[in-house]
C-alpha atoms as a PDB file:
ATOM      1  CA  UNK A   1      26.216-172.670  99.642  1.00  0.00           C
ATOM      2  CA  UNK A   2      29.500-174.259 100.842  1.00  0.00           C
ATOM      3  CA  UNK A   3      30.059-177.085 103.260  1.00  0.00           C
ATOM      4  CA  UNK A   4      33.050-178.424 104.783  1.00  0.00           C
ATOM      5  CA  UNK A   5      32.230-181.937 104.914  1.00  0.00           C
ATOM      6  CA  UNK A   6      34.021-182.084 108.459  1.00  0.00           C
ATOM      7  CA  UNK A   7      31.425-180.242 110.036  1.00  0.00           C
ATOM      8  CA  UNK A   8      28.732-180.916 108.247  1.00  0.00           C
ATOM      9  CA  UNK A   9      26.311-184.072 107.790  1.00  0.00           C
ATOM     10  CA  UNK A  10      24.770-185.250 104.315  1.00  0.00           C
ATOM     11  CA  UNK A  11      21.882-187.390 105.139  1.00  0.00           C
ATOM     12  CA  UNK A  12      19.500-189.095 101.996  1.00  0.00           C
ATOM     13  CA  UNK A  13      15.764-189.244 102.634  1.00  0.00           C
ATOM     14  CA  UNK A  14      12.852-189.271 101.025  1.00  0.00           C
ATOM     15  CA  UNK A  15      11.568-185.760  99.747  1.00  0.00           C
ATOM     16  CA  UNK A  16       8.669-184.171 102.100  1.00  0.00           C
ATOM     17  CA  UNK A  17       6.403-181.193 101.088  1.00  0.00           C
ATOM     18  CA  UNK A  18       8.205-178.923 103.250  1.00  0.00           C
ATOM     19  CA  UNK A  19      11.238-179.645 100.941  1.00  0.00           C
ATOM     20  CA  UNK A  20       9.712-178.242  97.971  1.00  0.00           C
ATOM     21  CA  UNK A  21      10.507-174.554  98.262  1.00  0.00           C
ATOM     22  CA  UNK A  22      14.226-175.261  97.817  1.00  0.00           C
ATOM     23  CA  UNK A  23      14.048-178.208  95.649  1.00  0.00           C
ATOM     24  CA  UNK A  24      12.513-175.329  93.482  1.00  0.00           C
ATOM     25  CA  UNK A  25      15.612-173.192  93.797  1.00  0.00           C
ATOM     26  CA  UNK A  26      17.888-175.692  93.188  1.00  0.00           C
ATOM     27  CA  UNK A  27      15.978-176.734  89.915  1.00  0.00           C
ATOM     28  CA  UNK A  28      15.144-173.365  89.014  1.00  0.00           C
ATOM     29  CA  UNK A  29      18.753-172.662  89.417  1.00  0.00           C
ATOM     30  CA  UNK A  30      19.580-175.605  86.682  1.00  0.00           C
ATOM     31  CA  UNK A  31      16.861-174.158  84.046  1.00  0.00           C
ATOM     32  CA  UNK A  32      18.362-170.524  84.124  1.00  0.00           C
ATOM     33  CA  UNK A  33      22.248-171.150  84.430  1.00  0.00           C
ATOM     34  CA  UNK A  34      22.968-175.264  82.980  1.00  0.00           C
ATOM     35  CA  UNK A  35      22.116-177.449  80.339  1.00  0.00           C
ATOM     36  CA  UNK A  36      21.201-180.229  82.224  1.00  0.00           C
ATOM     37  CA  UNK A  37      17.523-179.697  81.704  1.00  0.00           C
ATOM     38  CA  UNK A  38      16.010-178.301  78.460  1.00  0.00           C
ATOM     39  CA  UNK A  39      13.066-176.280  80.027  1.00  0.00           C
ATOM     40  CA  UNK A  40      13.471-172.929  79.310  1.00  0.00           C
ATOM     41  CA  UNK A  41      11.397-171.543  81.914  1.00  0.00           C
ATOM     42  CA  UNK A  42      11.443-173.117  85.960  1.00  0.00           C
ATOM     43  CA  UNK A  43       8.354-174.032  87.251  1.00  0.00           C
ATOM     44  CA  UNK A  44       6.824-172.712  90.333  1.00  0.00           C
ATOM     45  CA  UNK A  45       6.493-174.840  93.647  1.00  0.00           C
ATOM     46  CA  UNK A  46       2.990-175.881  92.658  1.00  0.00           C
ATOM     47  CA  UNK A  47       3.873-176.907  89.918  1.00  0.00           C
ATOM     48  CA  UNK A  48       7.204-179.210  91.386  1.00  0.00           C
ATOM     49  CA  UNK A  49       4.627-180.371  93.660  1.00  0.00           C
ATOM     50  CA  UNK A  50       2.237-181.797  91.156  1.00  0.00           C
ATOM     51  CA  UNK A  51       5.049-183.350  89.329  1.00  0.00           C
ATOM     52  CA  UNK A  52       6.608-185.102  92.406  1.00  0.00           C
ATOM     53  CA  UNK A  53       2.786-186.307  93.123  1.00  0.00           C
ATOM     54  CA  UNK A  54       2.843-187.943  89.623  1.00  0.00           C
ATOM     55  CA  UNK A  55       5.941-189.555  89.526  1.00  0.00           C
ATOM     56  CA  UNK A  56       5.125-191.268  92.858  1.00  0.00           C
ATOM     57  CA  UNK A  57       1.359-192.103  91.760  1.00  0.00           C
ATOM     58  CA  UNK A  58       2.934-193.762  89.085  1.00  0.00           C
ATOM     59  CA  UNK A  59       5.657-195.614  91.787  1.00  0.00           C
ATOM     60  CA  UNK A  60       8.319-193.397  90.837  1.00  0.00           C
ATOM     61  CA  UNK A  61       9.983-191.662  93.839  1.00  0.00           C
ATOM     62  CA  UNK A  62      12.179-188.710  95.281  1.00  0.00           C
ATOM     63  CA  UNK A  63      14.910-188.256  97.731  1.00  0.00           C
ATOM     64  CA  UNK A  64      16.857-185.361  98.977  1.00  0.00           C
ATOM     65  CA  UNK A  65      20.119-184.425 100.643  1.00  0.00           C
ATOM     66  CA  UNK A  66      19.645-182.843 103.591  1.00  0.00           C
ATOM     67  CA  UNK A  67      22.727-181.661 105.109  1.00  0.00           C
ATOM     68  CA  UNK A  68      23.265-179.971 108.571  1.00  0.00           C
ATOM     69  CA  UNK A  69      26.177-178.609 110.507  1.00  0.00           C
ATOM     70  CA  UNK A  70      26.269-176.241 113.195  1.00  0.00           C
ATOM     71  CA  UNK A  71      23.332-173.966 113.124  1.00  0.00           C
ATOM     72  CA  UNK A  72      22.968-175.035 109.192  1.00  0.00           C
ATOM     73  CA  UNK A  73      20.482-177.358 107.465  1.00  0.00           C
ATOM     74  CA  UNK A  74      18.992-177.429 104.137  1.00  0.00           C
ATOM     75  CA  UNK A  75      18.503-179.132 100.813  1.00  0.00           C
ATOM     76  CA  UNK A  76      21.719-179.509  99.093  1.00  0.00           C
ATOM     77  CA  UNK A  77      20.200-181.723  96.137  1.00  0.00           C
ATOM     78  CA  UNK A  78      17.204-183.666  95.001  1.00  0.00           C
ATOM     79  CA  UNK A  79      16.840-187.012  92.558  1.00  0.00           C
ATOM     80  CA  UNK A  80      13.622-188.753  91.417  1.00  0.00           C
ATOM     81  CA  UNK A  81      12.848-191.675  89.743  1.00  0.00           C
ATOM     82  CA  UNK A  82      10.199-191.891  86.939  1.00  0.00           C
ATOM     83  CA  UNK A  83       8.545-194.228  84.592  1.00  0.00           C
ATOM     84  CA  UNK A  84      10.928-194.107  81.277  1.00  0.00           C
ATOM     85  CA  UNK A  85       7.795-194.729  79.357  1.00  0.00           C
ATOM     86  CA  UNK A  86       4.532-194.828  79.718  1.00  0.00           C
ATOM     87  CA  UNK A  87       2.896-198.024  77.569  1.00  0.00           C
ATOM     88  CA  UNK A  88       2.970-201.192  79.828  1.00  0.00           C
ATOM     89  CA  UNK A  89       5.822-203.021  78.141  1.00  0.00           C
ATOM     90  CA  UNK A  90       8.018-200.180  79.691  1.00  0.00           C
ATOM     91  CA  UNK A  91       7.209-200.727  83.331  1.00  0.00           C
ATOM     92  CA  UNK A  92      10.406-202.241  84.566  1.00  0.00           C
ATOM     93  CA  UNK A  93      12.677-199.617  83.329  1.00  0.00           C
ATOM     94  CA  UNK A  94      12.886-195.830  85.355  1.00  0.00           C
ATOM     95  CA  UNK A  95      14.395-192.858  83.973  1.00  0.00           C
ATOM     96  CA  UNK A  96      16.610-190.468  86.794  1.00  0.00           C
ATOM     97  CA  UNK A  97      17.367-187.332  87.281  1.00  0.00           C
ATOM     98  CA  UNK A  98      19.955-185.836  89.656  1.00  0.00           C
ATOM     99  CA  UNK A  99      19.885-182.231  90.565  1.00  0.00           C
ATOM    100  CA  UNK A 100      22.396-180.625  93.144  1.00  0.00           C
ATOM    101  CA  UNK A 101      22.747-176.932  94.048  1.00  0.00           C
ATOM    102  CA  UNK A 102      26.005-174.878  92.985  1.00  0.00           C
ATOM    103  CA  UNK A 103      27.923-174.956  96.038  1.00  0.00           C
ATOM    104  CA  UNK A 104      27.491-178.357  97.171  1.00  0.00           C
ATOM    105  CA  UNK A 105      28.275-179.990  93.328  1.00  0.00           C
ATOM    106  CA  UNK A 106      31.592-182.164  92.799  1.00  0.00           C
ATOM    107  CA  UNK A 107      31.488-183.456  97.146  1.00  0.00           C
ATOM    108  CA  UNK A 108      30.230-186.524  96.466  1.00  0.00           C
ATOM    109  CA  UNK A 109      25.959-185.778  96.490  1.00  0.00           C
ATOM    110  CA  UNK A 110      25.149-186.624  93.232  1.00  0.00           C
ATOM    111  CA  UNK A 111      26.393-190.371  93.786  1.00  0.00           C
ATOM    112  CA  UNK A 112      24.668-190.769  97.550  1.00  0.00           C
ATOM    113  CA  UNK A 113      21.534-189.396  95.755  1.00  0.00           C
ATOM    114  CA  UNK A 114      21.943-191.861  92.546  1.00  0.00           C
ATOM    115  CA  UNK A 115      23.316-194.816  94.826  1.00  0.00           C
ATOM    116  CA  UNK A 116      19.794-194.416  96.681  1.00  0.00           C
ATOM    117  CA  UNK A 117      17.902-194.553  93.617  1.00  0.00           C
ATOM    118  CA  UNK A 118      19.374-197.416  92.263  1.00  0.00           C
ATOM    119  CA  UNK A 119      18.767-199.298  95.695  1.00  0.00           C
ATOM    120  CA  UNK A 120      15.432-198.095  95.741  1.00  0.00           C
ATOM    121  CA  UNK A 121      14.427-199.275  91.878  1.00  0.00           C
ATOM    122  CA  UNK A 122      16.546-202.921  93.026  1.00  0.00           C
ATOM    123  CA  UNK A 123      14.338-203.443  96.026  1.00  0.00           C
ATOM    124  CA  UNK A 124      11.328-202.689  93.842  1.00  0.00           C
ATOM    125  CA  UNK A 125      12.492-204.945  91.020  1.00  0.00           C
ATOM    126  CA  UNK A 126      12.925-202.464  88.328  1.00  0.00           C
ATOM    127  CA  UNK A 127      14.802-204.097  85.744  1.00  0.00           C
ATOM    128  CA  UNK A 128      17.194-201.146  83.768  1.00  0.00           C
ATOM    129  CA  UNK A 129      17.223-197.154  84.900  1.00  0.00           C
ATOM    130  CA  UNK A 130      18.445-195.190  81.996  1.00  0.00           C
ATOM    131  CA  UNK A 131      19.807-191.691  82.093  1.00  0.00           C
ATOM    132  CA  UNK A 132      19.095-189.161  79.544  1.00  0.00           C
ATOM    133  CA  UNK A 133      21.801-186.652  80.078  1.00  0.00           C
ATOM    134  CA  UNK A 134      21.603-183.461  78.514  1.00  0.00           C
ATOM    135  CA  UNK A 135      24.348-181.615  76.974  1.00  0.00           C
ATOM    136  CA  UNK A 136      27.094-184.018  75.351  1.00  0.00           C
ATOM    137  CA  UNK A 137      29.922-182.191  77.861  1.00  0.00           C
ATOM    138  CA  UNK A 138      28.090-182.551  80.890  1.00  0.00           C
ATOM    139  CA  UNK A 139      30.960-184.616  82.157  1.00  0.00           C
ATOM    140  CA  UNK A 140      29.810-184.273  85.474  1.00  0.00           C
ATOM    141  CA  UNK A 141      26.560-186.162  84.869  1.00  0.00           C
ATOM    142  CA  UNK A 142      28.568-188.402  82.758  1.00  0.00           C
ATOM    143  CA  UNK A 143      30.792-189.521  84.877  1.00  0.00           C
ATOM    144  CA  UNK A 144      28.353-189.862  88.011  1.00  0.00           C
ATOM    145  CA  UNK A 145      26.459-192.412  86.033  1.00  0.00           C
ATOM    146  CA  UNK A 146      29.621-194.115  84.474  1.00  0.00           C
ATOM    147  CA  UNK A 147      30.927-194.864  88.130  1.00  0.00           C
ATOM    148  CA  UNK A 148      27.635-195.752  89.170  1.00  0.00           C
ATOM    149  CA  UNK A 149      27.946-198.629  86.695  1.00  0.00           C
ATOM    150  CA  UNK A 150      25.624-196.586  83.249  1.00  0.00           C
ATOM    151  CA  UNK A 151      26.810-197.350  79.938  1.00  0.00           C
ATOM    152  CA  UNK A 152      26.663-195.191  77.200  1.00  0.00           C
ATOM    153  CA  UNK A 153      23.412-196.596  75.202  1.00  0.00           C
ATOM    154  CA  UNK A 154      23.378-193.659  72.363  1.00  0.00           C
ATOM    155  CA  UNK A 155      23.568-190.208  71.807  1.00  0.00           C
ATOM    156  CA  UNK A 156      20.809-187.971  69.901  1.00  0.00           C
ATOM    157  CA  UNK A 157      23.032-185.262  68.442  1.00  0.00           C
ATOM    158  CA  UNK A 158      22.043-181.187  68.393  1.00  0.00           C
ATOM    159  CA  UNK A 159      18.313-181.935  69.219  1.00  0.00           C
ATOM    160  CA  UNK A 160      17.957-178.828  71.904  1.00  0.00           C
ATOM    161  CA  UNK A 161      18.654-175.856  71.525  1.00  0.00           C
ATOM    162  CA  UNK A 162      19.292-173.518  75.242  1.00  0.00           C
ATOM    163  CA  UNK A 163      21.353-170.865  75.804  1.00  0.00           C
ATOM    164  CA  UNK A 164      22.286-169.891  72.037  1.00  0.00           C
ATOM    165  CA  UNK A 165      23.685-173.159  71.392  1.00  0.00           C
ATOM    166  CA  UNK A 166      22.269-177.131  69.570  1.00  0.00           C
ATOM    167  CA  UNK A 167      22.498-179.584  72.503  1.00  0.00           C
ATOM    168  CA  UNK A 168      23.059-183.220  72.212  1.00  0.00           C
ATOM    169  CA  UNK A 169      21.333-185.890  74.875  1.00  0.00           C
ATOM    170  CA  UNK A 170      23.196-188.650  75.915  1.00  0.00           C
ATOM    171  CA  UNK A 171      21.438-192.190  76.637  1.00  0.00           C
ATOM    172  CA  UNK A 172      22.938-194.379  79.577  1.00  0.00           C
ATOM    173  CA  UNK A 173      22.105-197.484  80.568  1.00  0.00           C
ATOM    174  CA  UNK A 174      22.585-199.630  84.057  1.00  0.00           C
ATOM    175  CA  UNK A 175      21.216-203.018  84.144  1.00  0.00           C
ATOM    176  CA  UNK A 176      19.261-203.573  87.651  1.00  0.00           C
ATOM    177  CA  UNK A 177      19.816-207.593  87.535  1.00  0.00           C
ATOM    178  CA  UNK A 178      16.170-208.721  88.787  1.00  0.00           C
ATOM    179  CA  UNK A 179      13.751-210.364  86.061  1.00  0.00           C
ATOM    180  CA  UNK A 180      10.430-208.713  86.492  1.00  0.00           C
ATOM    181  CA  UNK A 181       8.148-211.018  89.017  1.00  0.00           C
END
């Protein structure tokens, strides 16, 4: 879906269950088409549903970029924010991830969705949010994080393998600044 950002509103909020049914479509989207994601096969509403119910059990969370324009509104991406880890010495540190549909990619959602989850983790006191990019020339994830202040922290090399081809995953890094309380 296109938007001209003249006519058209991007708003960041956090995700409700009525969002689910196209954060599925964008993610199942991701799965079949990009290398962003090593599943293989996209998981049904329930099952985005139990995941997002996890993740904020565990105070993780999820936002979404609503957009609307005209007689248009809908999902045009989704992040959440997870435990990296899950033994207790970890429990400062989140792990992303950034999803937004075809049409909307490369307008400037991926960083309002980031930028909220980085404010988010900092008013939590989350110490470090790492990235773990997949696909070594996924510049676009690559470069959302890098101007979002990640550093490169490592790279595991050919350790997927999706769509006929080895896949590398690429570690970034963003100091949050807080010591934990």
């Amino acid at each position: 879906m296109e938007i001209d950002n003249k006519s058209s509103a991007i708003s960041v909020r956090a995700a409700e269950p009525d969002d689910l049914v196209q954060i599925t479509e964008i993610y199942r989207a991701a799965v079949l088409t990009g290398t962003g994601s090593f599943e293989i096969d996209p998981p049904d509403v329930r099952e985005m549903q139990r995941r997002k119910e996890e993740i904020i059990a565990q105070n993780g969370f999820w936002f979404v970029a609503e957009f609307s324009g005209g007689e248009s509104r809908g999902i045009a991406g989704f992040a959440y924010a997870a435990p990296f880890r899950h033994r207790a010495a970890y429990r400062y540190v989140l792990e992303n991830s950034v999803y937004v549909s075809g049409g909307f990619q490369r307008r400037g959602i991926g960083r309002l969705l980031l930028q909220r989850l980085i404010d988010e983790a900092q008013s939590k006191s989350y110490r470090h949010m790492i990235a773990v990019i997949g696909d070594s020339d996924n510049t676009g994830s690559i470069g959302l994080h890098r101007a979002l202040g990640f550093e490169h922290a490592g790279i595991l090399s050919e350790i997927g393998y999706k769509h006929d081809r080895w896949l590398d995953v690429i570690y970034m890094q963003k100091k949050l600044g807080q010591e934990p309380s």
